[in-house]
PDB file of N, CA and C in Angstrom:
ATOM      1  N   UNK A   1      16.484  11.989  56.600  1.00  0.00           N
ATOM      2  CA  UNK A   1      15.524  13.016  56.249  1.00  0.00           C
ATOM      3  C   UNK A   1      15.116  12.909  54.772  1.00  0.00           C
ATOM      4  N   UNK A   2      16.124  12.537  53.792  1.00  0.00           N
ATOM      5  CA  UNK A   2      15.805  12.420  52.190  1.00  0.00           C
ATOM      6  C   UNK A   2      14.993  11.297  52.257  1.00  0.00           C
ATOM      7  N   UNK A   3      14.905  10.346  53.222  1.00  0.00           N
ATOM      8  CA  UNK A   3      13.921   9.048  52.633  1.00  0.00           C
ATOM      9  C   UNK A   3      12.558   9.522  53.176  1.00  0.00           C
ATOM     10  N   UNK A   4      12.567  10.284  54.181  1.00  0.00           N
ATOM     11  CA  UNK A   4      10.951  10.916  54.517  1.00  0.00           C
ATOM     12  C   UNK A   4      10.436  11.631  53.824  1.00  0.00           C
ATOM     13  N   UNK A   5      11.308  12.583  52.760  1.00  0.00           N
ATOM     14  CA  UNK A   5      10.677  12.993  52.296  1.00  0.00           C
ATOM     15  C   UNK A   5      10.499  12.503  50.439  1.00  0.00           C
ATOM     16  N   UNK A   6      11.130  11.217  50.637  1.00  0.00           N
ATOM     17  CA  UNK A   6      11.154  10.084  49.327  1.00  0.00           C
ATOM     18  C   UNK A   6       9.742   9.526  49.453  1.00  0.00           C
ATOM     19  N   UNK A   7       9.436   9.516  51.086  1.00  0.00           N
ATOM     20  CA  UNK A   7       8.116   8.179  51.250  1.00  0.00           C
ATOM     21  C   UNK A   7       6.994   9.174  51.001  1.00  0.00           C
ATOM     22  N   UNK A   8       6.923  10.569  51.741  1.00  0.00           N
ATOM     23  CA  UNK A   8       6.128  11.624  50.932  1.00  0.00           C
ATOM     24  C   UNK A   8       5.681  11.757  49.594  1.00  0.00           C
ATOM     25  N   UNK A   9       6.475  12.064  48.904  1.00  0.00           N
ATOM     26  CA  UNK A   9       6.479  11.904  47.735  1.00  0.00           C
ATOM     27  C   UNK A   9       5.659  11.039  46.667  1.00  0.00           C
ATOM     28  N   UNK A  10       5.758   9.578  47.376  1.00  0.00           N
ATOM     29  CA  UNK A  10       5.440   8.451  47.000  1.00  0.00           C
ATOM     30  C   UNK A  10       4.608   8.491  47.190  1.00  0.00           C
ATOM     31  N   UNK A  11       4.031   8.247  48.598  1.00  0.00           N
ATOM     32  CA  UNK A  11       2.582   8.818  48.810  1.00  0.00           C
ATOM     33  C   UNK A  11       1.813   9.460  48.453  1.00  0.00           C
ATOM     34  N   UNK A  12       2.081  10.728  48.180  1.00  0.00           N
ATOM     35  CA  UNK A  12       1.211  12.026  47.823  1.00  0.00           C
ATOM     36  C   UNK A  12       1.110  11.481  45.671  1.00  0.00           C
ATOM     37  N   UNK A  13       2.059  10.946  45.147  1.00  0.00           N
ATOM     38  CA  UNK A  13       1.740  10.177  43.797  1.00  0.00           C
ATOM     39  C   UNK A  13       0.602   9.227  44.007  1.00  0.00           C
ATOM     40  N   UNK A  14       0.979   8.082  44.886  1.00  0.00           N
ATOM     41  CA  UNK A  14       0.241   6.843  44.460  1.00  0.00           C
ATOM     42  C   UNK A  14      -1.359   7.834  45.114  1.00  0.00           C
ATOM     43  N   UNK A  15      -1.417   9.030  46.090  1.00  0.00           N
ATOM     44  CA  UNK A  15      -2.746   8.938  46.079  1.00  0.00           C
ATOM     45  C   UNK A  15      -3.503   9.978  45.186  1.00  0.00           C
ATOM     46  N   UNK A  16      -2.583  10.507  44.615  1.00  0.00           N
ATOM     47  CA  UNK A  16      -3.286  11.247  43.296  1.00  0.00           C
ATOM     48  C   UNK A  16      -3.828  10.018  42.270  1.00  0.00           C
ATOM     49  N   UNK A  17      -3.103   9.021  42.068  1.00  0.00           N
ATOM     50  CA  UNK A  17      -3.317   8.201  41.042  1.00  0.00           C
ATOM     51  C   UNK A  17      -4.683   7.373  41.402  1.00  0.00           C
ATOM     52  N   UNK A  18      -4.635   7.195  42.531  1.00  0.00           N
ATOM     53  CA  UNK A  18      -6.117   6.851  43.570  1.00  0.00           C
ATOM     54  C   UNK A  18      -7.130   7.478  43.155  1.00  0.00           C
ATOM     55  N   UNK A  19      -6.779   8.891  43.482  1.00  0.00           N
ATOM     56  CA  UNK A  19      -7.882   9.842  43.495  1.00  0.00           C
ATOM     57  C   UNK A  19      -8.579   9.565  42.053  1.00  0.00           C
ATOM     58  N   UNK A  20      -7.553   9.489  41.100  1.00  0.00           N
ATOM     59  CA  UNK A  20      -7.983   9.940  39.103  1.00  0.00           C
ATOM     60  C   UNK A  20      -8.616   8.232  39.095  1.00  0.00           C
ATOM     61  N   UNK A  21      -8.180   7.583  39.264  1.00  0.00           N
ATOM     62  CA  UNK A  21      -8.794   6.229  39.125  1.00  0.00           C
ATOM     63  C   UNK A  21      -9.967   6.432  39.607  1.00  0.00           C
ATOM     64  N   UNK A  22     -10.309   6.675  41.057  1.00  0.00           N
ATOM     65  CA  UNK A  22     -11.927   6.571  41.505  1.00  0.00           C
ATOM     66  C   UNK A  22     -12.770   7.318  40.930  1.00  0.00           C
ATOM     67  N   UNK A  23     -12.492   8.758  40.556  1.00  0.00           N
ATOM     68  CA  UNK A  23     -12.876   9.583  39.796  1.00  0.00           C
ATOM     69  C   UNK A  23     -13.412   8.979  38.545  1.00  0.00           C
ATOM     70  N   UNK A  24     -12.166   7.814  37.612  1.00  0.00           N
ATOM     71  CA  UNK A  24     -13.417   7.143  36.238  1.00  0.00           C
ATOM     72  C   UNK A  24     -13.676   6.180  36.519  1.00  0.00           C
ATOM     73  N   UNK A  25     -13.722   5.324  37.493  1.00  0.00           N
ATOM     74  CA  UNK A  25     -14.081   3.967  38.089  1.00  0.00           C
ATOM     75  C   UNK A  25     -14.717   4.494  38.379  1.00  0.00           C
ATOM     76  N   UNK A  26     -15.344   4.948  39.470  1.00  0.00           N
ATOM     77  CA  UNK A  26     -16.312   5.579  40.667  1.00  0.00           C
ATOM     78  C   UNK A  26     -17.452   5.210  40.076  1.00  0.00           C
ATOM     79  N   UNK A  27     -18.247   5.628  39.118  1.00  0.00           N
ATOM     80  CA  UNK A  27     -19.111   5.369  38.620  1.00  0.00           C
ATOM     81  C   UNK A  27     -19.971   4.310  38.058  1.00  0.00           C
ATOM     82  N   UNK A  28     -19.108   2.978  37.637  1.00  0.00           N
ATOM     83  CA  UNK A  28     -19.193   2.361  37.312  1.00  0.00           C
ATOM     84  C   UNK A  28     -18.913   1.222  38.557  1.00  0.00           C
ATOM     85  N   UNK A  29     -18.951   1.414  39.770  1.00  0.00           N
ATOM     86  CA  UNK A  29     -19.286   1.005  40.860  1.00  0.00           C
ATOM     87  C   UNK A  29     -20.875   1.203  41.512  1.00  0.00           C
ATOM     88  N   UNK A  30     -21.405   2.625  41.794  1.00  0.00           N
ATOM     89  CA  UNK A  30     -22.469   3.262  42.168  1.00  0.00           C
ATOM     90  C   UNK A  30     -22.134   4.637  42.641  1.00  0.00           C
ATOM     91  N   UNK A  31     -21.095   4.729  42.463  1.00  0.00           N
ATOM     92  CA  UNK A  31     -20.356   6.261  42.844  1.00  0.00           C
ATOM     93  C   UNK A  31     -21.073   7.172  41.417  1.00  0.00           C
ATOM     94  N   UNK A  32     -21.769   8.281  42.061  1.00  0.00           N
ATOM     95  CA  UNK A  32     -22.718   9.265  41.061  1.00  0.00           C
ATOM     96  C   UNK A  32     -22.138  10.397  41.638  1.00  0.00           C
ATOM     97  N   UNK A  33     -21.313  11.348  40.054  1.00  0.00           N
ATOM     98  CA  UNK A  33     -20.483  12.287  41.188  1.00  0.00           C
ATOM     99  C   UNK A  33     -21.387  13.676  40.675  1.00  0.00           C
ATOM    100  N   UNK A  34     -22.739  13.525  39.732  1.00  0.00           N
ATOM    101  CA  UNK A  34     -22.932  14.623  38.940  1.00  0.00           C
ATOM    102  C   UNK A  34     -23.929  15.384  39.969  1.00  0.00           C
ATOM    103  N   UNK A  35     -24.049  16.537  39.783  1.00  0.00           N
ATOM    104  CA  UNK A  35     -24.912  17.454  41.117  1.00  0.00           C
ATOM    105  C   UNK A  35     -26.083  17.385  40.654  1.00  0.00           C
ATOM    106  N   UNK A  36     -27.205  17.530  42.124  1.00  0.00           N
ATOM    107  CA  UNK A  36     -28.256  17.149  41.864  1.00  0.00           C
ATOM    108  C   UNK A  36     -29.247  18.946  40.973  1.00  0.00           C
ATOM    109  N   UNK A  37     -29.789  18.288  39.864  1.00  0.00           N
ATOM    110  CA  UNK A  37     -30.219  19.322  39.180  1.00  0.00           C
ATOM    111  C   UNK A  37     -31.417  20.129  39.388  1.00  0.00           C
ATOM    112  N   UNK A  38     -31.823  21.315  39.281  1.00  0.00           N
ATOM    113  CA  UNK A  38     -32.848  21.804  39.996  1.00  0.00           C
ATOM    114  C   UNK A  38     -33.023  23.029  38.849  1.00  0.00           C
ATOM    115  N   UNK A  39     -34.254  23.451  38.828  1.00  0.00           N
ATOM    116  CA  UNK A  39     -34.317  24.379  37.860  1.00  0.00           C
ATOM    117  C   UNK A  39     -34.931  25.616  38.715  1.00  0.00           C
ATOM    118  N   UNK A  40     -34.070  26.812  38.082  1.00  0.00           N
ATOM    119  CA  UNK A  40     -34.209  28.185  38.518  1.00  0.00           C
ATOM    120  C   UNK A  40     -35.103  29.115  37.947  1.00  0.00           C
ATOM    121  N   UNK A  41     -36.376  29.799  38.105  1.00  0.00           N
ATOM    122  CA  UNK A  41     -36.306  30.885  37.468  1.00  0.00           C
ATOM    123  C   UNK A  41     -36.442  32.112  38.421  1.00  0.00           C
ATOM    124  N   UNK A  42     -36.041  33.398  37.692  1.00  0.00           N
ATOM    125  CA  UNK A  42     -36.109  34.185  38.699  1.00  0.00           C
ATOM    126  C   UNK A  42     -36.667  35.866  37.513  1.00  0.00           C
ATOM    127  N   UNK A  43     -37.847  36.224  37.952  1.00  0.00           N
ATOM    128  CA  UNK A  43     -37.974  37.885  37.043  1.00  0.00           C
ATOM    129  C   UNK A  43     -37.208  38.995  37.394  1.00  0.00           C
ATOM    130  N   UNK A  44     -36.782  39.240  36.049  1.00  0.00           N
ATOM    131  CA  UNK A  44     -35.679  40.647  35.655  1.00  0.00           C
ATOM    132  C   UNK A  44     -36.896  41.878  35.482  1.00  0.00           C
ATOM    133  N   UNK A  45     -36.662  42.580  36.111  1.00  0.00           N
ATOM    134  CA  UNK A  45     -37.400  44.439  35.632  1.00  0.00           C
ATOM    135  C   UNK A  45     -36.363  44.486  35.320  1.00  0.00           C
ATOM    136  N   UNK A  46     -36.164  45.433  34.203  1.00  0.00           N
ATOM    137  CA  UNK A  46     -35.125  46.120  33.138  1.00  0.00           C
ATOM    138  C   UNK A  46     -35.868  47.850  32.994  1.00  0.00           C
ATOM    139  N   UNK A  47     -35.088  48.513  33.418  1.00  0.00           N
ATOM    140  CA  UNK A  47     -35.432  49.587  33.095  1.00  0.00           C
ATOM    141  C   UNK A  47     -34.605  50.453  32.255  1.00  0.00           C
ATOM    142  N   UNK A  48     -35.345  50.778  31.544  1.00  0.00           N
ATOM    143  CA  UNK A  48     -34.616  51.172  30.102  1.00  0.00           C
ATOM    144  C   UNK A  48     -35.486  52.610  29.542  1.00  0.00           C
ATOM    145  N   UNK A  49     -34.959  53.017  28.973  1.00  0.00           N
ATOM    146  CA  UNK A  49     -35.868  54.445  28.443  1.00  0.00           C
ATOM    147  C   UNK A  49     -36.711  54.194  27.053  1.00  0.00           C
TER     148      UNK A  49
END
């Protein structure tokens, strides 16, 4: 049972380390992780005395 949850372990590391690597690699492949930008406007009434 301690080595299953040794190989867990291991696993759940090496794929964090995956994850952070693709994350600053990614990009420099064709991986574009930034959201696509769009512009908002929207009118405020303010009522005020």
């Amino acid at each position: 049972m301690g080595k299953l949850f040794k190989l867990l372990i291991f696993l759940l590391i090496i794929g964090f380390i995956g994850l952070v690597g693709y994350a600053y690699i990614g990009p420099f492949f064709g991986a574009d992780f930034s959201p696509a930008q769009t512009e908002t406007r929207q009118s405020v009434t303010l009522d005020g005395e």
